[in-house]
Protein backbone atom coordinates (compact mmCIF):
# COMPACT_ATOMS: atom_id res chain seq x y z
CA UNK A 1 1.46 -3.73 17.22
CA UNK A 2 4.05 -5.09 14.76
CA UNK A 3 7.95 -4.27 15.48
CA UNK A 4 7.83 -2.62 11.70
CA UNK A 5 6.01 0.18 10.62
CA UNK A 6 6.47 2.97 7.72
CA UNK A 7 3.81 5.99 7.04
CA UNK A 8 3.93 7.01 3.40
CA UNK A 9 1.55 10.16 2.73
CA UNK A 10 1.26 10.68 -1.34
CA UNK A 11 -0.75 13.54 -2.78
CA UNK A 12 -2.37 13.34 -5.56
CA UNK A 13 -3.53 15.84 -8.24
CA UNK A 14 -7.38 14.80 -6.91
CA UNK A 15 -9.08 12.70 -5.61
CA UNK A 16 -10.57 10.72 -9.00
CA UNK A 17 -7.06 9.92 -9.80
CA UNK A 18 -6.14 8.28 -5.58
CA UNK A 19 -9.48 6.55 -6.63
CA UNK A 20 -8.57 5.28 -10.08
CA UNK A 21 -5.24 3.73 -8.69
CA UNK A 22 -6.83 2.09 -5.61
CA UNK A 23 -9.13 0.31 -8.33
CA UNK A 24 -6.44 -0.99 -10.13
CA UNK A 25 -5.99 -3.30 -7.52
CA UNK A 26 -2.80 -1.84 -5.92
CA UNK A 27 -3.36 -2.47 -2.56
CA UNK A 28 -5.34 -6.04 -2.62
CA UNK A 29 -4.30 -9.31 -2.31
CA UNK A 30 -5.06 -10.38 -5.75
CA UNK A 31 -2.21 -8.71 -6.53
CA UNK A 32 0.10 -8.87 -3.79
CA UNK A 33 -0.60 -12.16 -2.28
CA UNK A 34 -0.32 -10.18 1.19
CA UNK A 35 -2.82 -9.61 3.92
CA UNK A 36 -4.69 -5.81 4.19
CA UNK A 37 -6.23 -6.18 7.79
CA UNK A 38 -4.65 -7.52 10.83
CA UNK A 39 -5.58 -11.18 11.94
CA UNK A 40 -5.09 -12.84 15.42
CA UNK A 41 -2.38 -15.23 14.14
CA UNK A 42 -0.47 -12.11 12.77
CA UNK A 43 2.32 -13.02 15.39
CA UNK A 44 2.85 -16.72 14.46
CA UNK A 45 4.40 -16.06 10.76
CA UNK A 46 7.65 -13.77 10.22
CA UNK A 47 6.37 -12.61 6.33
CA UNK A 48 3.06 -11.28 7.81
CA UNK A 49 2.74 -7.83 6.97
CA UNK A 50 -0.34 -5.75 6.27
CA UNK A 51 -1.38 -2.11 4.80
CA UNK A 52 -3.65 0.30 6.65
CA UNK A 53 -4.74 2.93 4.24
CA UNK A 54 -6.97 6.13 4.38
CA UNK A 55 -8.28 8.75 1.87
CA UNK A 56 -8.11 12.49 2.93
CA UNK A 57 -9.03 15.35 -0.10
CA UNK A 58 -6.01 14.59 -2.30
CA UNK A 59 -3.82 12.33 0.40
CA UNK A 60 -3.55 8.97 0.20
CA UNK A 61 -1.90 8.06 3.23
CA UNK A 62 -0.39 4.53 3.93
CA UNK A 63 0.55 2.55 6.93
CA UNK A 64 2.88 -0.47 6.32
CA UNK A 65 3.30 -3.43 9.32
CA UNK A 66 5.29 -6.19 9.31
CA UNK A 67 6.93 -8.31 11.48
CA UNK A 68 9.95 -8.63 9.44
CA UNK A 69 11.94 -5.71 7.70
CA UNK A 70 13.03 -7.29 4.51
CA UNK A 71 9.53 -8.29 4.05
CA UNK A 72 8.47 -4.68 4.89
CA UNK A 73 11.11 -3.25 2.48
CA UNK A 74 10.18 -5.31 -0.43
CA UNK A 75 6.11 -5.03 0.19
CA UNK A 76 6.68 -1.15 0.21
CA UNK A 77 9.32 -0.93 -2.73
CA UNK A 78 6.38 -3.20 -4.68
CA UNK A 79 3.53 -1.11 -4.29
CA UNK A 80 5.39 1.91 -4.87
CA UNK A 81 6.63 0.86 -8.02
CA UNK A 82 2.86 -0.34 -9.23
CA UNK A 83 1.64 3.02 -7.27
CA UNK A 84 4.38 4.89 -9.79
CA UNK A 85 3.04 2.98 -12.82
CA UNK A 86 -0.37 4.02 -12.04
CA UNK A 87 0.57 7.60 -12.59
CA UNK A 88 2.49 7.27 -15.24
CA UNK A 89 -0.49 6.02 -17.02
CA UNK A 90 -2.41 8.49 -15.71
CA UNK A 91 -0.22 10.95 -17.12
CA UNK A 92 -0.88 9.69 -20.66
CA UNK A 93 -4.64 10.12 -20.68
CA UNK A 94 -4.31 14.04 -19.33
């Protein structure tokens, strides 16, 4: 287990729109530049950090690791700002 952790829980208004912002690449690497699963040589770098998420009804519920806070801090604060923007956009098509 990494020293860091933080559980976000977001609901949503349903479950198309938790599956339209997970498609707009959010929570990948192509995006990030950060690692989603947990590899063996997690330990050996201090900017590892990684995202656990799961999809419940309307709850999209998040679990952030790192082995460094700043990096944890600034990896959340990221994809809660694109998470935010994703909404927002949402909003304008309702």
């Amino acid at each position: 287990m990494l020293p860091y952790s933080l559980n976000v829980k977001l609901q949503f208004a349903n479950s198309k729109d938790i599956d339209i912002v997970l498609q707009s690449s959010i929570l990948t690497d192509d995006l990030l530049n950060i690692e989603t699963t947990k590899n063996a040589d997690i330990v050996g770098d201090i900017n590892k950090f990684y995202i656990q998420y799961s999809v419940s009804d309307t709850i999209l519920d998040l679990n952030f690791h790192s082995l460094d806070v700043k990096a944890l801090r600034l990896n959340v604060n990221n994809i809660i700002e694109n998470i935010k923007l994703s909404v927002e956009v949402l909003d304008n098509f309702i």
